[in-house]
Protein backbone atom coordinates (compact mmCIF):
# COMPACT_ATOMS: atom_id res chain seq x y z
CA UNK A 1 0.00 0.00 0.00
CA UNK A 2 1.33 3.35 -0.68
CA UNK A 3 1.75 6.01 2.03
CA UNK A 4 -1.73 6.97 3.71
CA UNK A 5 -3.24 10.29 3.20
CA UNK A 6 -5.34 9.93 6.61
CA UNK A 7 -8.69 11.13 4.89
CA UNK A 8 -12.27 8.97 4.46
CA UNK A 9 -12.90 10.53 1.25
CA UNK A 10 -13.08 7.30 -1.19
CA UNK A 11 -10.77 8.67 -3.89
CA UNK A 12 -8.34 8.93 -1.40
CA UNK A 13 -8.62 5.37 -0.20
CA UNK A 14 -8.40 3.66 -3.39
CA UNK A 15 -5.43 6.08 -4.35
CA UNK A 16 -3.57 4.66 -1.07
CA UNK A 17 -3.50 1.24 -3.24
CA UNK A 18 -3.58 2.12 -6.40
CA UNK A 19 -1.27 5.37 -7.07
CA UNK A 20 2.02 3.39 -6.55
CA UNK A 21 4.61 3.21 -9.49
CA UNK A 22 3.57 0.57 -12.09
CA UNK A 23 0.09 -0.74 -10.43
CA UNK A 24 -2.31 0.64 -12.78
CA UNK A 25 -0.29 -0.59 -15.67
CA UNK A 26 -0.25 -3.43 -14.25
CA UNK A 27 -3.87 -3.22 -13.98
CA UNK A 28 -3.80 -2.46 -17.62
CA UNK A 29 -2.46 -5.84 -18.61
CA UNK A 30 -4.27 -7.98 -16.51
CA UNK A 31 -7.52 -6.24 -18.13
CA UNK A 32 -6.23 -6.72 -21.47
CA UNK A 33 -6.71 -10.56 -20.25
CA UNK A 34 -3.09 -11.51 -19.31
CA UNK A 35 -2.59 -14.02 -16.64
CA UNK A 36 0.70 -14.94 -16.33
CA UNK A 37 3.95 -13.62 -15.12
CA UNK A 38 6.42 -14.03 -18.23
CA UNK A 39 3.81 -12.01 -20.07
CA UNK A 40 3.24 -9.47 -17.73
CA UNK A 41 7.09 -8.77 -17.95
CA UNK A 42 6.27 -8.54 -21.79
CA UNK A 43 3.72 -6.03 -21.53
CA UNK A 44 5.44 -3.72 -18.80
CA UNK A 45 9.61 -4.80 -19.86
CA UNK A 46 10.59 -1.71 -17.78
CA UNK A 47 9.55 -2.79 -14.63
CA UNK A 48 11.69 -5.12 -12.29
CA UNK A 49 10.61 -8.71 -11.84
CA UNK A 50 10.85 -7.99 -8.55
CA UNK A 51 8.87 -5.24 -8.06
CA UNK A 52 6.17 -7.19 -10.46
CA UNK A 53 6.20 -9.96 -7.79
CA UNK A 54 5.74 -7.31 -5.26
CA UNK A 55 2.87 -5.26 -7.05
CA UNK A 56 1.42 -9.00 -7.80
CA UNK A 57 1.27 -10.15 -3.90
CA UNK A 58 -0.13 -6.69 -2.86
CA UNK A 59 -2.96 -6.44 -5.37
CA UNK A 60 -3.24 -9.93 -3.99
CA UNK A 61 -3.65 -9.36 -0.35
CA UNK A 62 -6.43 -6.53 -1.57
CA UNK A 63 -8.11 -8.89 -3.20
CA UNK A 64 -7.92 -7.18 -6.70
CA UNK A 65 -6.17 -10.55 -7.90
CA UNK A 66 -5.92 -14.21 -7.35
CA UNK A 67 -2.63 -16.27 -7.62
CA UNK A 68 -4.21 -19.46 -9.25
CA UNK A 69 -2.09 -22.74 -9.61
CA UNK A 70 -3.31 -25.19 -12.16
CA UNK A 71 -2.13 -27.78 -14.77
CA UNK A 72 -0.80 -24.70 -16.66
CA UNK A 73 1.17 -23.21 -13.99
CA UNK A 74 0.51 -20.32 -12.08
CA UNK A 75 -2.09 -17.56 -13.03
CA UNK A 76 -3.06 -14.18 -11.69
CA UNK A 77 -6.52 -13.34 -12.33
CA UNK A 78 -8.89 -10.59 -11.47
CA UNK A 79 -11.29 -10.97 -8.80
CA UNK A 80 -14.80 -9.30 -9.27
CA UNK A 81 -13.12 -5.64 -7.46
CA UNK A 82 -10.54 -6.03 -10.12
CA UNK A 83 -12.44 -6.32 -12.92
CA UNK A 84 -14.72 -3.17 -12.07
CA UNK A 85 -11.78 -1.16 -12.31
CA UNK A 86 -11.69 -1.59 -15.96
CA UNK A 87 -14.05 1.04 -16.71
CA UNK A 88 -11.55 3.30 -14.95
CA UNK A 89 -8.47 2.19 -16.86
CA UNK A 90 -11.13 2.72 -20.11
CA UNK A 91 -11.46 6.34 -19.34
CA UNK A 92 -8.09 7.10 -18.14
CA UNK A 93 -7.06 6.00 -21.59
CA UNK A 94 -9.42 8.02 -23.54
CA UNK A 95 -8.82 11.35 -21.32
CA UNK A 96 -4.97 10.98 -21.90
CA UNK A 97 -4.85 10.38 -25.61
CA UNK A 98 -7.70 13.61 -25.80
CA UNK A 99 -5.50 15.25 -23.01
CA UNK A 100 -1.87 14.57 -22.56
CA UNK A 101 0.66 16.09 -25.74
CA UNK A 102 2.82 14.47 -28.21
CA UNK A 103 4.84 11.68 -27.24
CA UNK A 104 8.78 12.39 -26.42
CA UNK A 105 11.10 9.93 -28.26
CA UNK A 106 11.68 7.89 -24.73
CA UNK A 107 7.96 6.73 -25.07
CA UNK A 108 8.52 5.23 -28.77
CA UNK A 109 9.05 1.88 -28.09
CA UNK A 110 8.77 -1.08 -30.65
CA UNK A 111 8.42 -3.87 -27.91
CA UNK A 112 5.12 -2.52 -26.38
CA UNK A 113 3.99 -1.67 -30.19
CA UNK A 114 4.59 -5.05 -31.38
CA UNK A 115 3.06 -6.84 -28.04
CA UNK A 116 -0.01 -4.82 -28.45
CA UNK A 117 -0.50 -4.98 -31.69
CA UNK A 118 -0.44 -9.18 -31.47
CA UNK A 119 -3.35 -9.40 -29.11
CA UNK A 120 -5.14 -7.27 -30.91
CA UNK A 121 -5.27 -9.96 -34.41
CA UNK A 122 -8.25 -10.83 -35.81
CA UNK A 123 -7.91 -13.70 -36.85
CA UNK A 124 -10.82 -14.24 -38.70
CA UNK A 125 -9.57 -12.09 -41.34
CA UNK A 126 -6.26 -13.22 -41.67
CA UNK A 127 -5.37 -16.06 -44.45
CA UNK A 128 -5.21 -19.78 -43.77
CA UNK A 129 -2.22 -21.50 -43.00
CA UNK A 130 0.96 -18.99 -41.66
CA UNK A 131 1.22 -15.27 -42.53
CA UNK A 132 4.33 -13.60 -41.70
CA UNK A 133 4.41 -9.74 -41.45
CA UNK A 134 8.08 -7.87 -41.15
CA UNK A 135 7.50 -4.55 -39.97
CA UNK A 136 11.12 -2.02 -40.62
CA UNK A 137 11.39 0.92 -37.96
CA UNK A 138 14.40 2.24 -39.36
CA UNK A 139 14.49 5.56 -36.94
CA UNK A 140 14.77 2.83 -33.98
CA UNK A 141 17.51 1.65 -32.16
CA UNK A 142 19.63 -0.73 -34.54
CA UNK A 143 18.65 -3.80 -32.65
CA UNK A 144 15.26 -2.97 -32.84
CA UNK A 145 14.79 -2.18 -36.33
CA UNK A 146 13.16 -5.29 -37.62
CA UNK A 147 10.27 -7.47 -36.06
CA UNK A 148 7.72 -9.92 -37.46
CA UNK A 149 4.28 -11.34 -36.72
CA UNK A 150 3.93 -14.97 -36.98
CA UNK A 151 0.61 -15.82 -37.64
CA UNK A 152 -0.36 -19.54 -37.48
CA UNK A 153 -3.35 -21.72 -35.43
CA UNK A 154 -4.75 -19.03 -34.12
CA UNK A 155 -1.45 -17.96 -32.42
CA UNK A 156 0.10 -14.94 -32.96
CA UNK A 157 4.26 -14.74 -32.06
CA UNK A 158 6.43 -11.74 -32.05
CA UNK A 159 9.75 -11.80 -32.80
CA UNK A 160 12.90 -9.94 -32.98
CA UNK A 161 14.66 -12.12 -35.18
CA UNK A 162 14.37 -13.01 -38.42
CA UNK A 163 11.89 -16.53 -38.16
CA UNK A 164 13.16 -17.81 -41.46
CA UNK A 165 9.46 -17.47 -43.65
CA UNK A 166 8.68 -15.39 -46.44
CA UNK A 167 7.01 -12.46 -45.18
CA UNK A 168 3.14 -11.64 -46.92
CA UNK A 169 3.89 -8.18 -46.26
CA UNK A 170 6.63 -6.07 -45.67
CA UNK A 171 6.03 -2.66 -44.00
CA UNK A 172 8.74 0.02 -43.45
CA UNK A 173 7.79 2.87 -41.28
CA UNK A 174 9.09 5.58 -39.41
CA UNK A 175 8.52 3.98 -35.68
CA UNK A 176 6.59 7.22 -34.20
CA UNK A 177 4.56 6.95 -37.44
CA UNK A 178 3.06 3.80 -37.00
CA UNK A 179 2.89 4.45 -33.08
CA UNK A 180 0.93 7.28 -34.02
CA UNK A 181 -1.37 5.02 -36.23
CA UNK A 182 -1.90 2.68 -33.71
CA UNK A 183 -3.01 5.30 -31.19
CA UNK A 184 -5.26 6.64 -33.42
CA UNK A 185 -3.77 9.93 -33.63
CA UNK A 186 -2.92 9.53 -37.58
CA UNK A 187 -5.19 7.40 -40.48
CA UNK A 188 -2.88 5.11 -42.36
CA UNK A 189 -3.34 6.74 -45.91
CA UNK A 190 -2.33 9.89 -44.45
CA UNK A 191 0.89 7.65 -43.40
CA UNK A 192 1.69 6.49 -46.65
CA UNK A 193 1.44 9.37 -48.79
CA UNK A 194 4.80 9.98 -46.71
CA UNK A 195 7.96 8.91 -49.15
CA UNK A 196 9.16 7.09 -45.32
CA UNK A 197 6.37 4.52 -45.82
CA UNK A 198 6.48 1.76 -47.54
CA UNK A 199 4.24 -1.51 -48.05
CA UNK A 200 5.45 -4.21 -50.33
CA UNK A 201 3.56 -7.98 -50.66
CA UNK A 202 1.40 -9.13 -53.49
CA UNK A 203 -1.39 -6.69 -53.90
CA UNK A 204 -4.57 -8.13 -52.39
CA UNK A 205 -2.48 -8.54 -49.18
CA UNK A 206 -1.23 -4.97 -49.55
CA UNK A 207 -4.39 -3.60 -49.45
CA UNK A 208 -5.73 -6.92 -46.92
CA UNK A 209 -2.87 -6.07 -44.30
CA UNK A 210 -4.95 -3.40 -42.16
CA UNK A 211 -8.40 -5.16 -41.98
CA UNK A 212 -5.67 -7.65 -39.68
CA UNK A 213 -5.55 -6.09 -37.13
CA UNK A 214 -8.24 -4.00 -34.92
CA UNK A 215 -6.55 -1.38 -32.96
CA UNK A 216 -7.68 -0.38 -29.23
CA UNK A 217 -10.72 1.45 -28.64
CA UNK A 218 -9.11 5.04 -27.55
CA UNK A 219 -7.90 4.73 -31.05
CA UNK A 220 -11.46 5.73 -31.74
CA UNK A 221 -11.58 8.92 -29.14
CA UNK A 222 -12.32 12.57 -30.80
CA UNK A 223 -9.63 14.50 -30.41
CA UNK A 224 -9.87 18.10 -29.31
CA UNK A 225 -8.30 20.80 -31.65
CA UNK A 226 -5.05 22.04 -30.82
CA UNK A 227 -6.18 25.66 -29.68
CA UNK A 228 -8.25 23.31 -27.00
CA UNK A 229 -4.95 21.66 -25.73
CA UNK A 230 -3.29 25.37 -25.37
CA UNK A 231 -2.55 26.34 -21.64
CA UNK A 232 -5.31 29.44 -20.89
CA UNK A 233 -7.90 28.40 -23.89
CA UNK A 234 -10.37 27.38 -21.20
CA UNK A 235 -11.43 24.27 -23.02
């Protein structure tokens, strides 16, 4: 629990557990439908295994969570107070991408884009058999310049090397572009009228490649004009 701030208002109860470093994200995650602790580290990297453990056994002990053991190992899953915090995380989400400014370069980061952007496949409208998408960033970090999809029984892998199968499609793309596109904050034919994008694959998966994927509902939040955002313009 984080420090007490010795008042009955409500707000300031539930801020006592959740305002710590890490715990609504972690909240995030376990929303998204993630149970277990390798993928957890996946969806937060930056945060210590340690402290995960940590934030894990508190939200435990407030009964947000339960640590489940079963034939597939150990889960953590949300109790029925966890789960009604999900309309909170939903609103949080859409106030900061309506709210909070452009994103610095320390918040580009192809990991979390390519984790999200897996569990978020339909698979329903992707081909039979094994699609492979190879997705460039070349304003990343070298090591982090290349990544594919692997797309097979109704799995979806990402990886940071090279898998060995012929890509269907083959996007290069400035990394803040596309993590723009995936916010919703830019429309992908706005994106590739850009000489920095580039899409290459037989044409029916070209133009196939988008309907893939179905990006996260604050994608879908109005945003307010910039004269709205300036400090002083009173909303």
């Amino acid at each position: 629990m984080g420090a007490p701030y010795y008042q009955f208002c409500p707000v300031a109860k539930a801020m006592e557990l959740l305002d710590e470093r890490w715990t609504m994200l972690l909240m995030r995650e376990m929303l998204l439908g993630t149970e277990h602790f390798n993928e957890l580290r996946r969806g937060l990297p930056r945060m210590s295994p340690t402290l995960l453990s940590r934030r894990l056994e508190q939200l435990c002990r407030a009964c947000l969570i339960d640590r489940v053991v079963d034939e597939g190992g150990v889960r953590y899953v949300l109790t029925s107070a966890g789960r009604e915090l999900q309309p909170v995380v939903e609103q949080l989400s859409a106030w900061g991408v309506r709210w909070i400014g452009e994103l610095g370069e320390a918040d580009l980061d192809p990991r979390l884009l390519l984790w999200d952007m897996h569990r978020n496949v339909d698979l329903s409208a992707v081909p039979n058999g094994r699609t492979v998408i190879a997705l460039r960033f070349p304003d990343a970090r070298p090591t982090e310049r290349s990544w594919w999809l692997v797309i097979r029984d109704g799995e979806v892998d990402v990886c940071d090397e090279d898998p060995g199968y012929e890509p269907a499609v083959e996007i290069r793309c400035p990394l803040r572009g596309m993590t723009r596109y995936w916010r919703g904050d830019i429309e992908w034919p706005a994106l590739l009228a850009s000489t920095e994008v580039t899409v290459s694959g037989p044409t029916e998966l070209r133009r196939a490649w988008l309907s893939w994927f179905t990006r996260p509902d604050y994608a879908a939040v109005p945003r307010p004009s910039p004269a709205s955002r300036a400090p002083g313009s009173g909303g």
